[in-house]
N, C-alpha and C. Protein backbone atom coordinates (compact mmCIF):
# COMPACT_ATOMS: atom_id res chain seq x y z
N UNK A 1 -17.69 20.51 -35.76
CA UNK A 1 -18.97 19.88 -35.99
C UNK A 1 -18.83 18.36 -35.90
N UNK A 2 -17.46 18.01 -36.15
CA UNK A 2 -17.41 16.71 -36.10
C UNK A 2 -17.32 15.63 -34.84
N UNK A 3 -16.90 16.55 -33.98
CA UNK A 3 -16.99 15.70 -32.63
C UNK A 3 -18.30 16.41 -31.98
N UNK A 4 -19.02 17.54 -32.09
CA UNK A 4 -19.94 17.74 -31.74
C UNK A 4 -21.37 16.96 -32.46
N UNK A 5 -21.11 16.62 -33.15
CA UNK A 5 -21.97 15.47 -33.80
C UNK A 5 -22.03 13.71 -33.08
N UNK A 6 -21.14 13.51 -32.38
CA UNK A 6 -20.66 12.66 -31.61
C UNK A 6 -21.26 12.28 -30.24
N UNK A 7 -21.71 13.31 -29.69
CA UNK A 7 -23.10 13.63 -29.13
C UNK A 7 -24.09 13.32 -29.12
N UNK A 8 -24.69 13.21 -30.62
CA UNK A 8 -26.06 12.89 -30.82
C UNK A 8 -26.03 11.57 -31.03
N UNK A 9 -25.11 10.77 -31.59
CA UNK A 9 -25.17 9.48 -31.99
C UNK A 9 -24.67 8.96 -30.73
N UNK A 10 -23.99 9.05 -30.00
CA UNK A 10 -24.04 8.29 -28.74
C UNK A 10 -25.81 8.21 -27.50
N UNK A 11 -26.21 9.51 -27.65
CA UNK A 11 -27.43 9.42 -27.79
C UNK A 11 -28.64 8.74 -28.08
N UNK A 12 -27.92 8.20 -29.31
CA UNK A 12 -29.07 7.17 -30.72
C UNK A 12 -28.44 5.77 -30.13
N UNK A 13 -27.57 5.40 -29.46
CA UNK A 13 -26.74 4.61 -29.05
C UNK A 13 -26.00 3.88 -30.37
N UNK A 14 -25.87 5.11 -31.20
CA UNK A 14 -24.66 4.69 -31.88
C UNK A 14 -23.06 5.36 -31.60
N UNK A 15 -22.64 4.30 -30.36
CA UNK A 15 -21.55 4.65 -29.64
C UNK A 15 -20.56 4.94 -30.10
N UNK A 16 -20.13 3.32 -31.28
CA UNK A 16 -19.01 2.84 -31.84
C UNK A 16 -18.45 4.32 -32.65
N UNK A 17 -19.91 4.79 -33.62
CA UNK A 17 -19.76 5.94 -34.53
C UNK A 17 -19.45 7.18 -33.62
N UNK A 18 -19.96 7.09 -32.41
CA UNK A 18 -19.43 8.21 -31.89
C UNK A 18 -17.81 8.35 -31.63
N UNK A 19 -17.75 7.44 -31.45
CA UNK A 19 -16.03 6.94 -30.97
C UNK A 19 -15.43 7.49 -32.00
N UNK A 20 -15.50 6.85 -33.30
CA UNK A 20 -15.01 7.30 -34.80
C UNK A 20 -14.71 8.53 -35.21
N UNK A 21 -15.98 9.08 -34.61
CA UNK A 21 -15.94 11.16 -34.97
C UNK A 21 -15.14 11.45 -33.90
N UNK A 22 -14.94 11.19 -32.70
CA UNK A 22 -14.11 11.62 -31.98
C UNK A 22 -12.83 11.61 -32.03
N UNK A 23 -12.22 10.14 -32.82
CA UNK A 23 -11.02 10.18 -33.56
C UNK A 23 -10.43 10.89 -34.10
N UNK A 24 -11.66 11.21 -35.27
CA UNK A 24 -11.21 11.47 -36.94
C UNK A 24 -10.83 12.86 -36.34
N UNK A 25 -11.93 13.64 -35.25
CA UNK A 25 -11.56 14.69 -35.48
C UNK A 25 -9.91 15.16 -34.70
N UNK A 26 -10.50 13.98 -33.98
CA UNK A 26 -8.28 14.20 -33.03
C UNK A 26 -7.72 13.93 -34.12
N UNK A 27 -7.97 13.24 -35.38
CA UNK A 27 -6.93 12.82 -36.26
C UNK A 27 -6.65 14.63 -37.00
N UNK A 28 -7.44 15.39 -37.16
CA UNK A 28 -8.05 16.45 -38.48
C UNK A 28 -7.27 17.03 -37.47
N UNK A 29 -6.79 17.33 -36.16
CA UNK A 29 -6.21 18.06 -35.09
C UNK A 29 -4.71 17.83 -35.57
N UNK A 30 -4.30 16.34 -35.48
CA UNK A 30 -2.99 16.47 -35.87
C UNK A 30 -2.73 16.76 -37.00
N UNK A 31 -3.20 16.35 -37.60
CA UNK A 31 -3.07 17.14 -39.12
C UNK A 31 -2.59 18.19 -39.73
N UNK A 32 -3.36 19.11 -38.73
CA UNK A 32 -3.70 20.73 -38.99
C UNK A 32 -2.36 21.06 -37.87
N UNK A 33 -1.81 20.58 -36.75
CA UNK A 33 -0.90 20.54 -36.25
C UNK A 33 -1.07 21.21 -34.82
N UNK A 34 -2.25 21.14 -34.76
CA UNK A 34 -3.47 21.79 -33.45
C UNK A 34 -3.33 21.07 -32.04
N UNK A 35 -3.25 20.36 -32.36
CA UNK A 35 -3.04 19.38 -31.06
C UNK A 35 -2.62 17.76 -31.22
N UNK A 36 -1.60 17.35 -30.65
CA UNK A 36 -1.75 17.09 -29.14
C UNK A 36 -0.62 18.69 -28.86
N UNK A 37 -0.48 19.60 -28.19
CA UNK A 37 -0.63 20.61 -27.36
C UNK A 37 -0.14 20.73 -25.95
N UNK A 38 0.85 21.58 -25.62
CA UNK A 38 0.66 21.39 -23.82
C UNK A 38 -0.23 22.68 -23.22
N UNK A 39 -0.51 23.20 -24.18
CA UNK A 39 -1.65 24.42 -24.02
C UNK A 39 -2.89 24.44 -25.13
N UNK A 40 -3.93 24.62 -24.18
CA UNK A 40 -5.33 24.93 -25.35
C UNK A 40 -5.93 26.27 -24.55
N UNK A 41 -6.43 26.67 -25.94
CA UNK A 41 -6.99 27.81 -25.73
C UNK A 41 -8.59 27.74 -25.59
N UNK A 42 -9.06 28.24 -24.57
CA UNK A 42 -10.54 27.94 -23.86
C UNK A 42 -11.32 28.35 -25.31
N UNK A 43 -12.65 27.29 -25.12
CA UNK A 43 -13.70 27.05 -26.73
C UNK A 43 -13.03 26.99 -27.50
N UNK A 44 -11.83 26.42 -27.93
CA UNK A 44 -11.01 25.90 -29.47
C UNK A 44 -11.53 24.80 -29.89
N UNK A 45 -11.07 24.26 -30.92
CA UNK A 45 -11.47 23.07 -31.46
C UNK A 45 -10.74 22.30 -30.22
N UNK A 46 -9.62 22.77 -30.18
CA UNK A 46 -8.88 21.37 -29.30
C UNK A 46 -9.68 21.24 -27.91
N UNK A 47 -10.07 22.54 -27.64
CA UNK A 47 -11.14 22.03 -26.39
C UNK A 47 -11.99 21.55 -26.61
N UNK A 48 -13.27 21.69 -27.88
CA UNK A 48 -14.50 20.84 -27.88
C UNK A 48 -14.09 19.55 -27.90
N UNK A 49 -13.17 19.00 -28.87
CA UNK A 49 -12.21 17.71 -29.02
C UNK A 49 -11.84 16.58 -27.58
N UNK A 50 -11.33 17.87 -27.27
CA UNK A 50 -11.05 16.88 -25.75
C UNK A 50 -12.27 16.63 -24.92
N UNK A 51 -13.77 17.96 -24.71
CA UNK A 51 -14.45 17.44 -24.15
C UNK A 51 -15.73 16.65 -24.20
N UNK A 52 -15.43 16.52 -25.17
CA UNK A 52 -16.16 15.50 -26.28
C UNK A 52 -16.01 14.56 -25.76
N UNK A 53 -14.58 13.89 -26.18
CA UNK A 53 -13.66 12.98 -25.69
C UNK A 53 -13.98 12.66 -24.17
N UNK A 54 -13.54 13.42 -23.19
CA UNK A 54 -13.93 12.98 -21.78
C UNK A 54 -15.72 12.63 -21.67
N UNK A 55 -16.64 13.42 -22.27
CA UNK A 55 -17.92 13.84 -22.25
C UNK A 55 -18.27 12.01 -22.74
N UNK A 56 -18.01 11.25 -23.57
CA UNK A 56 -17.89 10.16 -23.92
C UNK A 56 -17.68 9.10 -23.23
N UNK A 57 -16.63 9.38 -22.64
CA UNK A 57 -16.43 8.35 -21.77
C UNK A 57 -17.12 8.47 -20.44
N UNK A 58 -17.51 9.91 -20.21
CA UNK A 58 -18.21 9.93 -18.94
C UNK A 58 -19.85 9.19 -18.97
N UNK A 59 -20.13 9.40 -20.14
CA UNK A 59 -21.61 8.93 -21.01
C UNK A 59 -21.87 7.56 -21.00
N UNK A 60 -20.59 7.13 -21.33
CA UNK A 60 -20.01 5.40 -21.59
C UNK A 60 -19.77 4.85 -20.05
N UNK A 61 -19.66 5.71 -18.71
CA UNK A 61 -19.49 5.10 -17.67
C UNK A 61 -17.95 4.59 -17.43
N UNK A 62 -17.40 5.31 -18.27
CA UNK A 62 -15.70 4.70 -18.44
C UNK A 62 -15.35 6.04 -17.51
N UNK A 63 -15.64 5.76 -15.95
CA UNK A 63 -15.11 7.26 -15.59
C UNK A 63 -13.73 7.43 -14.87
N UNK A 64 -12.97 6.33 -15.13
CA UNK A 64 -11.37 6.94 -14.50
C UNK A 64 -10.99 7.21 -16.18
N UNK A 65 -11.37 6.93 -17.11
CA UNK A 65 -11.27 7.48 -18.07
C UNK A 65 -11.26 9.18 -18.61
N UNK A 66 -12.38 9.33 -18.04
CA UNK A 66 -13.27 10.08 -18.01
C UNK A 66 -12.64 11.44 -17.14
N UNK A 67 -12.45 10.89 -15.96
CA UNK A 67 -11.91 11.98 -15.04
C UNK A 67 -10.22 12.44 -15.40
N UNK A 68 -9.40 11.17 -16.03
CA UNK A 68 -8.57 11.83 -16.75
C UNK A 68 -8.36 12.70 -17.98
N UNK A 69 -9.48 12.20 -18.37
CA UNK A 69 -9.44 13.34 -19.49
C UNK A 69 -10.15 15.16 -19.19
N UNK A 70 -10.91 14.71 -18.18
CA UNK A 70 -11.25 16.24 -17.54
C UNK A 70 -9.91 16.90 -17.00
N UNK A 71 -9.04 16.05 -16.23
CA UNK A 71 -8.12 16.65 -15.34
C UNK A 71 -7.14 17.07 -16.62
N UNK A 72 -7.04 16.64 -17.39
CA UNK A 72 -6.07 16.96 -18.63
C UNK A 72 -6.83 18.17 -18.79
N UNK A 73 -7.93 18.55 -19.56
CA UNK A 73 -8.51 19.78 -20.10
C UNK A 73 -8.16 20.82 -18.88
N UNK A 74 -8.48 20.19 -17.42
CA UNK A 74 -7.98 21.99 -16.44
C UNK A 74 -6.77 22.09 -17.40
N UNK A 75 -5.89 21.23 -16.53
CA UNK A 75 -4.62 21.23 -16.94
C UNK A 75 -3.96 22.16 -18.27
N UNK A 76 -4.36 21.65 -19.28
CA UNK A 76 -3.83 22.34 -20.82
C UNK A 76 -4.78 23.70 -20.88
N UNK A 77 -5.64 24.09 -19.72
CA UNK A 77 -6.48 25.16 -20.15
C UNK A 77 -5.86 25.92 -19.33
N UNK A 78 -5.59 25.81 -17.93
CA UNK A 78 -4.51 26.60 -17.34
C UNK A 78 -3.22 26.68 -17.86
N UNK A 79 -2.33 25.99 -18.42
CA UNK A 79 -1.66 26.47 -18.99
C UNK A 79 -1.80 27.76 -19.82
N UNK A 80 -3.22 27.73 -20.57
CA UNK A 80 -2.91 28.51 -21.27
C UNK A 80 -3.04 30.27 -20.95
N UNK A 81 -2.83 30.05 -19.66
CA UNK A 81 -2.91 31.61 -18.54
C UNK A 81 -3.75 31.79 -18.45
N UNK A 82 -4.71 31.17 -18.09
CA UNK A 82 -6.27 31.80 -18.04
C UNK A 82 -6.45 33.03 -17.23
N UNK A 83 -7.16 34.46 -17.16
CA UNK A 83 -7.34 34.97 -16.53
C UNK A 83 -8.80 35.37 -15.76
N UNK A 84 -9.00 34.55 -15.37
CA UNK A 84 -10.37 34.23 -14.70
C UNK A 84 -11.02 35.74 -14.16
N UNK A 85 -10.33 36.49 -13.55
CA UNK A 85 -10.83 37.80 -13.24
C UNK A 85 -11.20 38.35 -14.19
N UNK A 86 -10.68 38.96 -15.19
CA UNK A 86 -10.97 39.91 -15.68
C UNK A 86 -11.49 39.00 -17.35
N UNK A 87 -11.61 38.14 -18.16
CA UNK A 87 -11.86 37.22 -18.97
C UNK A 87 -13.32 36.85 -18.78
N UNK A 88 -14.36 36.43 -19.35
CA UNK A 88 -15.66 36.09 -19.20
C UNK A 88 -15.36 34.63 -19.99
N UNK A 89 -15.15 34.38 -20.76
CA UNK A 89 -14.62 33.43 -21.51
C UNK A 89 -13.81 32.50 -20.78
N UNK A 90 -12.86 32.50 -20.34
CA UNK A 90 -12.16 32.10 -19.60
C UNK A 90 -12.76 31.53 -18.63
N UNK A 91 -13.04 32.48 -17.62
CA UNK A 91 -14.27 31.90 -16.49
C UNK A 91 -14.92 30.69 -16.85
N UNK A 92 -15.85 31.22 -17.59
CA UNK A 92 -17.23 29.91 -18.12
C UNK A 92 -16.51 28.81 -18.40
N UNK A 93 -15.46 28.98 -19.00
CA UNK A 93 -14.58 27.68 -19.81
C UNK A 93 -13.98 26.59 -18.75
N UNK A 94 -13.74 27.59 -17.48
CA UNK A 94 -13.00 26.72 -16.70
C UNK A 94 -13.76 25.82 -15.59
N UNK A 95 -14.59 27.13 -15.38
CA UNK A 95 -15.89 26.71 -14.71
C UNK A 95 -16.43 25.28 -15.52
N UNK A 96 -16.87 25.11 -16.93
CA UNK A 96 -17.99 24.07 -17.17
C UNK A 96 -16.87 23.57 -16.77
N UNK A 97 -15.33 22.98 -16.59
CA UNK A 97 -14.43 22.08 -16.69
C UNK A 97 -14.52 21.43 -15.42
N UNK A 98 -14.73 22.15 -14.48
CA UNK A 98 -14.25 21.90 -13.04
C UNK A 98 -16.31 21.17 -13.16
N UNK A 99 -17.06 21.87 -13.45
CA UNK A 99 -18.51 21.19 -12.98
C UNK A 99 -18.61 19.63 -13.57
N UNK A 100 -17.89 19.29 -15.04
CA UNK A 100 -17.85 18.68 -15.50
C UNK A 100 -16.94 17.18 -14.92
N UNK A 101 -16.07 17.39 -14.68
CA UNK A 101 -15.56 16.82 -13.75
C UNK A 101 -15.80 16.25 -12.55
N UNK A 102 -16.80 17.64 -12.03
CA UNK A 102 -17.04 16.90 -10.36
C UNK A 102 -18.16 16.32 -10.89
N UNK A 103 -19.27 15.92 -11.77
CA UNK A 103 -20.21 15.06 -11.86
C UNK A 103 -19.58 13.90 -12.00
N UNK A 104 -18.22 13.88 -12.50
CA UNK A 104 -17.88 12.20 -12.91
C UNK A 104 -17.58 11.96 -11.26
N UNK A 105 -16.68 12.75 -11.08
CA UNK A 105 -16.18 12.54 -9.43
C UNK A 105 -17.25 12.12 -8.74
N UNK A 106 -18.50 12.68 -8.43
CA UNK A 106 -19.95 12.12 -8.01
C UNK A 106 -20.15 10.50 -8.52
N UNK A 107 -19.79 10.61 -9.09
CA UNK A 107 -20.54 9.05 -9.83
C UNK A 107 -19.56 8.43 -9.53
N UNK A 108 -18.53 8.36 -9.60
CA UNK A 108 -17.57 7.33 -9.27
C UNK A 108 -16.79 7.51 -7.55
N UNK A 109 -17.74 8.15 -6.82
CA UNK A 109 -17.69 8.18 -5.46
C UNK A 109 -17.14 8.80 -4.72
N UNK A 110 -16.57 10.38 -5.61
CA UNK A 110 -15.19 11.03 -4.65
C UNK A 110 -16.45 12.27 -4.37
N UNK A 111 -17.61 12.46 -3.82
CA UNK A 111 -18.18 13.50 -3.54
C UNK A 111 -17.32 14.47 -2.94
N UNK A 112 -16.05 14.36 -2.19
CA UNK A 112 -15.40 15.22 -1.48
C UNK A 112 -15.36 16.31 -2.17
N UNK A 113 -14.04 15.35 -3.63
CA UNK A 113 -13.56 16.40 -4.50
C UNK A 113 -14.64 17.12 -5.28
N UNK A 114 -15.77 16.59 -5.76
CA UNK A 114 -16.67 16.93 -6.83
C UNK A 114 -17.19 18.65 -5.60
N UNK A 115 -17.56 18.47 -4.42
CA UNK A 115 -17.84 19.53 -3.50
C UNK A 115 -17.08 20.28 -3.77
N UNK A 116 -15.55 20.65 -4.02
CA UNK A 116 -14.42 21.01 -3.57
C UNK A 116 -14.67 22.03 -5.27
N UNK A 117 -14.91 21.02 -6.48
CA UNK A 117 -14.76 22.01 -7.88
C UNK A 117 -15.89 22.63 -7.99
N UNK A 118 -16.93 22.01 -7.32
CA UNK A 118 -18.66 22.74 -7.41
C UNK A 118 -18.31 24.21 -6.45
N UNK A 119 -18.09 23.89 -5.51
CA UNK A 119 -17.38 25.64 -4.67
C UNK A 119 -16.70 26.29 -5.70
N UNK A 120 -15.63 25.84 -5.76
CA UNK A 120 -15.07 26.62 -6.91
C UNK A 120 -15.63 27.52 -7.92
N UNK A 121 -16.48 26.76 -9.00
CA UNK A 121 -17.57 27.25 -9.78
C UNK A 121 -18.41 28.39 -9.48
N UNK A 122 -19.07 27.99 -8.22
CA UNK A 122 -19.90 29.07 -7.57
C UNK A 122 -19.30 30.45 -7.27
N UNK A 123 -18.19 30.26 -6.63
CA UNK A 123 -17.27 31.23 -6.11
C UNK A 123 -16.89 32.02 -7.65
N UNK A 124 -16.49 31.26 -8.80
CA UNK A 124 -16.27 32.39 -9.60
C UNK A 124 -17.26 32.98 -10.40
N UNK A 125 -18.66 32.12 -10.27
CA UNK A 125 -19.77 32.63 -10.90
C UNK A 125 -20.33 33.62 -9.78
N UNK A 126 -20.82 33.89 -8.62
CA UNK A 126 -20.61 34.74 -7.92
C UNK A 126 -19.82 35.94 -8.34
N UNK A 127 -18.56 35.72 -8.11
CA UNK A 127 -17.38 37.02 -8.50
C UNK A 127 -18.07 38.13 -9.96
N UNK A 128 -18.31 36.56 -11.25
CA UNK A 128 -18.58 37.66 -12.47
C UNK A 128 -20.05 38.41 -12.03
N UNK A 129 -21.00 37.70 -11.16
CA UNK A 129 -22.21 38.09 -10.80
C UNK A 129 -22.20 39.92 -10.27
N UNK A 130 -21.06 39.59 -9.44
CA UNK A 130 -21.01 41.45 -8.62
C UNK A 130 -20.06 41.66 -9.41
N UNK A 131 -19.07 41.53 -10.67
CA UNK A 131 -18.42 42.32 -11.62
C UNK A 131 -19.36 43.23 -12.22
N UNK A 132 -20.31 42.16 -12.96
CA UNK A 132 -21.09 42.67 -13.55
C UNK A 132 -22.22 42.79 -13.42
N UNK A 133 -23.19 43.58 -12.43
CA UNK A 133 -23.81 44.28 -11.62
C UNK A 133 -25.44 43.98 -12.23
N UNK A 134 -25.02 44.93 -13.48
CA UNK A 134 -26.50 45.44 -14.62
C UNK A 134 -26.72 43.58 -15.08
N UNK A 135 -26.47 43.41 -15.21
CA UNK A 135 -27.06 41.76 -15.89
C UNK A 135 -26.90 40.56 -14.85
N UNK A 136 -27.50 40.48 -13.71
CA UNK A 136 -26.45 39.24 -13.32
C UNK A 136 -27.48 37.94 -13.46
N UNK A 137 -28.52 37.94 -14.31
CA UNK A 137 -29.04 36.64 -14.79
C UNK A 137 -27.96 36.36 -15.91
N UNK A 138 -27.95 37.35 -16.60
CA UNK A 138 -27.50 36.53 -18.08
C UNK A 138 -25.91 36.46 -17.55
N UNK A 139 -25.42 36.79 -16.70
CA UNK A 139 -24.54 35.96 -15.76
C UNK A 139 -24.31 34.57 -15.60
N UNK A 140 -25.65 34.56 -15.00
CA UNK A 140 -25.85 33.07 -14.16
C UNK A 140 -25.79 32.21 -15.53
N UNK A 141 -26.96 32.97 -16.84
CA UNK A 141 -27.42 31.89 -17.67
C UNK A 141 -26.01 31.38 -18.20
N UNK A 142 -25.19 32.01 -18.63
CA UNK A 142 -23.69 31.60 -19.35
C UNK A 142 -22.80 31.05 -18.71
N UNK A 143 -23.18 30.61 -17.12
CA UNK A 143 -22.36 29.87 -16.54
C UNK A 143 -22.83 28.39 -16.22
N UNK A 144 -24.71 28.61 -15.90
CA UNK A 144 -25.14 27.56 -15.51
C UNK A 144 -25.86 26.80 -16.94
N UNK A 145 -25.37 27.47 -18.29
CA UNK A 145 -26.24 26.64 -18.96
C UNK A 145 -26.23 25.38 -19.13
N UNK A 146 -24.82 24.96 -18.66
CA UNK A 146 -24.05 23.36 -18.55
C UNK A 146 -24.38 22.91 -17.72
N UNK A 147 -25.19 23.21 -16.65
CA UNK A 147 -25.61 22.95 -15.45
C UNK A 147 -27.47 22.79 -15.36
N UNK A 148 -27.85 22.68 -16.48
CA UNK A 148 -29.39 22.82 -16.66
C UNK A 148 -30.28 21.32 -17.43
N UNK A 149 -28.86 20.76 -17.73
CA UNK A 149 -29.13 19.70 -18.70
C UNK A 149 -28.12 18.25 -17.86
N UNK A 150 -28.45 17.25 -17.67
CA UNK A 150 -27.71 16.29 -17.44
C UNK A 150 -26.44 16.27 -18.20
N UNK A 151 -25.43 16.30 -17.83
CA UNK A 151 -23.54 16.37 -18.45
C UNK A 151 -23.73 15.48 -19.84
N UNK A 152 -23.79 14.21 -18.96
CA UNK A 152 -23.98 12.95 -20.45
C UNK A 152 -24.61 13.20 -21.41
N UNK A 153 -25.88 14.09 -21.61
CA UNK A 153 -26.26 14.14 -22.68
C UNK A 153 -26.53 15.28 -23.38
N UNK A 154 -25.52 16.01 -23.10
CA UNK A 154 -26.07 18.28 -23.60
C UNK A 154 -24.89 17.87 -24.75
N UNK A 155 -25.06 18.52 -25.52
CA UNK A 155 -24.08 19.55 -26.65
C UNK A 155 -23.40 20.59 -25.91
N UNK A 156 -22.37 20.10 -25.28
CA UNK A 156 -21.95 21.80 -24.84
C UNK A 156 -20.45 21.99 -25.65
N UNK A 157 -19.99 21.61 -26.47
CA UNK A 157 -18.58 21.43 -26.75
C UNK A 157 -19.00 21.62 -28.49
């Protein structure tokens, strides 16, 4: 709650305070002995944490910032074996990572790559689409809900 609160006050353009909750809660991480991590486990604290964290700086326009801290979250999220086929969780998790990312990539001018993780996305939202046959809105909705709201300013973490 604490870095997801971080959100709204950057929002209110109270940045500085957002910065603070984003800390405290990396601080409440080491603490607890959660992270720093060379693996996170997709929707953990240590993931809302980190994409908070990138989500911030992408908000703030700090985007080589920004894009490193996305490329860190693939990174420590693949590590943690993701199994994208057969996982729904997994999927979505990696998916918002890669969409999340290519918007900064957009903004800071690499449309190539941002094309390159947006395929990606599609391709595995597609896949769960014909997995799972009987529902494939509420498919779409759990993949694209990160995709319905401008990046900089949703709660998704």
């Amino acid at each position: 709650m604490l870095v997801a609160s971080s959100y709204a006050l950057r929002w209110t353009g109270q940045v500085d305070e957002a910065k603070r909750r984003i800390d405290k809660g990396f601080q409440l991480l080491r603490d607890a002995e959660v992270y720093p991590a060379d693996k996170i486990e997709p929707m953990s604290e240590a993931d809302h944490a980190l994409r908070a964290s990138a989500d911030f700086f992408a908000g703030t326009h700090q985007y080589s910032q920004a894009i490193g801290e996305y490329q860190e979250i693939q990174k420590k999220l693949m590590a943690w074996k993701l199994d994208l086929d057969n996982d729904l969780r997994d999927a979505v998790c990696i998916s918002r990572a890669w969409v999340a990312l290519a918007e900064v990539l957009r903004q800071a001018g690499r449309a190539d790559k941002a094309a390159e993780l947006e395929a990606r996305s599609k391709a595995l939202l597609e896949y769960w689409t014909q997995k799972l046959p009987n529902n494939p809105r509420g498919i779409r909705e759990v993949f694209l809900l990160h995709i319905d709201q401008p990046h900089q300013s949703k709660l998704h973490g």
